[in-house]
C-alpha atoms as a PDB file:
ATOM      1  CA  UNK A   1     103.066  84.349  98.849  1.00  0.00           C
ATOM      2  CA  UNK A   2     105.815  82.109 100.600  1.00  0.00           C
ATOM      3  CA  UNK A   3     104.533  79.788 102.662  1.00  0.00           C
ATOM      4  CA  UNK A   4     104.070  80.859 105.670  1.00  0.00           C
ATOM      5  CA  UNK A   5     104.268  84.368 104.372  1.00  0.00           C
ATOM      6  CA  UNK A   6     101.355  86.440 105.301  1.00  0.00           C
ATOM      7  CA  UNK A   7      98.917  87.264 102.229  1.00  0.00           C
ATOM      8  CA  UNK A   8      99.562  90.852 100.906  1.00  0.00           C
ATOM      9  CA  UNK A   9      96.384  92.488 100.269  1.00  0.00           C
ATOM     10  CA  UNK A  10      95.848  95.796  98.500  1.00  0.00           C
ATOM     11  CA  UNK A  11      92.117  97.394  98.082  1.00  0.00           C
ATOM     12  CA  UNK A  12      91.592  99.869  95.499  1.00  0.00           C
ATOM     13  CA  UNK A  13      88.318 101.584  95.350  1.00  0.00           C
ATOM     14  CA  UNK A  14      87.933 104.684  92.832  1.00  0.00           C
ATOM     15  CA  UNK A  15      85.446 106.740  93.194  1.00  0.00           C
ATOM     16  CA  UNK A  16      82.824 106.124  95.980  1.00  0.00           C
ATOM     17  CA  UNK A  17      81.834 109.246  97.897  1.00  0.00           C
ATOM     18  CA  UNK A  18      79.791 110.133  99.721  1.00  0.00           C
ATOM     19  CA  UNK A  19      76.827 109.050  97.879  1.00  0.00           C
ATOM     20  CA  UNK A  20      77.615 105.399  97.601  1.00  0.00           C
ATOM     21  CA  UNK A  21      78.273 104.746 101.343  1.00  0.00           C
ATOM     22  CA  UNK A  22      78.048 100.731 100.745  1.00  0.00           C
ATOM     23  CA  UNK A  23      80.927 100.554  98.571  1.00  0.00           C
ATOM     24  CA  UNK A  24      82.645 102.772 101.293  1.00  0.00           C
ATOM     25  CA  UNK A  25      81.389 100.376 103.903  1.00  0.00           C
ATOM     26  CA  UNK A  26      81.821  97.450 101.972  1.00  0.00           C
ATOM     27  CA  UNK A  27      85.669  97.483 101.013  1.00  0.00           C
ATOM     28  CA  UNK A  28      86.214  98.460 105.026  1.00  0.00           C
ATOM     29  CA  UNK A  29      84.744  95.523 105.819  1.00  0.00           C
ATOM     30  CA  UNK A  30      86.769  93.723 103.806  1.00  0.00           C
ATOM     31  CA  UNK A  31      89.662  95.244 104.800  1.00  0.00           C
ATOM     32  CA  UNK A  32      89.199  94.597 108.489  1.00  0.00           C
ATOM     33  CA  UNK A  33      88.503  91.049 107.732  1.00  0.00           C
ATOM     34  CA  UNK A  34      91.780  90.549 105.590  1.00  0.00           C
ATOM     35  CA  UNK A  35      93.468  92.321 109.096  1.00  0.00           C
ATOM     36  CA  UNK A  36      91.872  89.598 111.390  1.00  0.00           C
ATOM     37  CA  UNK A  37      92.909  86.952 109.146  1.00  0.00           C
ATOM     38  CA  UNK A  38      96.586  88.166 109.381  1.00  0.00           C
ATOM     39  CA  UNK A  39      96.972  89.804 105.969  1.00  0.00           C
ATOM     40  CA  UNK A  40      98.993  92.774 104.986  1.00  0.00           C
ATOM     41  CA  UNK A  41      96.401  95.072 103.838  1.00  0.00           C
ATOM     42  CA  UNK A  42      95.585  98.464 103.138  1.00  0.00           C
ATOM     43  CA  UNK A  43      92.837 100.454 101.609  1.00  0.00           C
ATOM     44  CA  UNK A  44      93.948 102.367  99.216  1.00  0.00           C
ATOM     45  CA  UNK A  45      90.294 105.542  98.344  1.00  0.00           C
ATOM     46  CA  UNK A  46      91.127 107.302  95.356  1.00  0.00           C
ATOM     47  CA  UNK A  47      88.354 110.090  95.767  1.00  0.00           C
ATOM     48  CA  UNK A  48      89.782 113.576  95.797  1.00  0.00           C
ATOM     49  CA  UNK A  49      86.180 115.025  97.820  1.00  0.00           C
ATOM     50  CA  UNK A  50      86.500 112.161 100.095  1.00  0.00           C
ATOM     51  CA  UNK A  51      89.754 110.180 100.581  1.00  0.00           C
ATOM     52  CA  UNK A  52      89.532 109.652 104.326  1.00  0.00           C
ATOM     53  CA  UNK A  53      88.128 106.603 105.327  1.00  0.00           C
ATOM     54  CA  UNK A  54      84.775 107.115 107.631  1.00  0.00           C
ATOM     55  CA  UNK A  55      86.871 104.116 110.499  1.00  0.00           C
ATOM     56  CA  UNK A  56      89.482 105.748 112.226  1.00  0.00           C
ATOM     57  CA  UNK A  57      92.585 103.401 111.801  1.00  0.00           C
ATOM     58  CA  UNK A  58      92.233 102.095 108.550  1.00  0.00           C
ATOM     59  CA  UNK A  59      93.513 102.962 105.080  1.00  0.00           C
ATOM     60  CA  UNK A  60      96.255 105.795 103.653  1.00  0.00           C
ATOM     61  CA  UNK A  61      97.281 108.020 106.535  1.00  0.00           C
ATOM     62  CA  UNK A  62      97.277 111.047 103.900  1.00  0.00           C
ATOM     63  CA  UNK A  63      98.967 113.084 106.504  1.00  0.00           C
ATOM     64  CA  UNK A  64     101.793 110.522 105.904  1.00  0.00           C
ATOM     65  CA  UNK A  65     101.523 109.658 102.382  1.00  0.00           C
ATOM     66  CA  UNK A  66     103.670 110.636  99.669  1.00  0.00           C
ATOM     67  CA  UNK A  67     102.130 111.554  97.202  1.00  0.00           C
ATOM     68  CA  UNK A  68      98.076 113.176  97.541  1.00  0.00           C
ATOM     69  CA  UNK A  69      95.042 111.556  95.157  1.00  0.00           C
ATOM     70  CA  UNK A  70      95.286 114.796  92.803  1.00  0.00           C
ATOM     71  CA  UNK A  71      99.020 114.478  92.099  1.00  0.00           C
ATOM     72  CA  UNK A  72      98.607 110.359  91.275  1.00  0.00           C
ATOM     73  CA  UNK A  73      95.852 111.453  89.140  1.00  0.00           C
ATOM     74  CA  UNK A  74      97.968 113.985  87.375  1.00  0.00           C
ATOM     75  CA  UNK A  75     101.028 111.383  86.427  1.00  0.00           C
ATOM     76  CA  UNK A  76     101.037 110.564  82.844  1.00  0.00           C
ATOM     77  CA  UNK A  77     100.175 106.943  81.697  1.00  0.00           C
END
């Protein structure tokens, strides 16, 4: 980043339902501590059962998004 630019943060976690509610917990933390600290950043939950984040306010607004997890997971690589 340019100095004086803010730091441009993305967090990508794949795969952490339900069942692993510390990762969940753990990258919103991280997120909200990257938004104090004046950073660009946005979680970005790849988890088709459970892509909303459990904070309101943070991460993908998949209302707004344009493309949903299942049709990123269906582009070809």
């Amino acid at each position: 980043a340019e100095r004086g630019s803010p730091l441009r943060v993305a967090i990508l976690e794949i795969g952490a339902g339900g069942n692993v509610t510390t990762v969940r917990n753990t990258s919103e933390q991280f997120l909200e501590e990257m938004l104090r600290a004046g950073a660009q950043a946005q979680l970005i939950r790849v988890n088709p059962e459970l892509p909303l984040n459990d904070k309101e306010g943070l991460g993908v607004d998949l209302e707004r998004a344009d493309y949903s997890v299942r049709d990123l997971l269906a582009l070809p690589v």
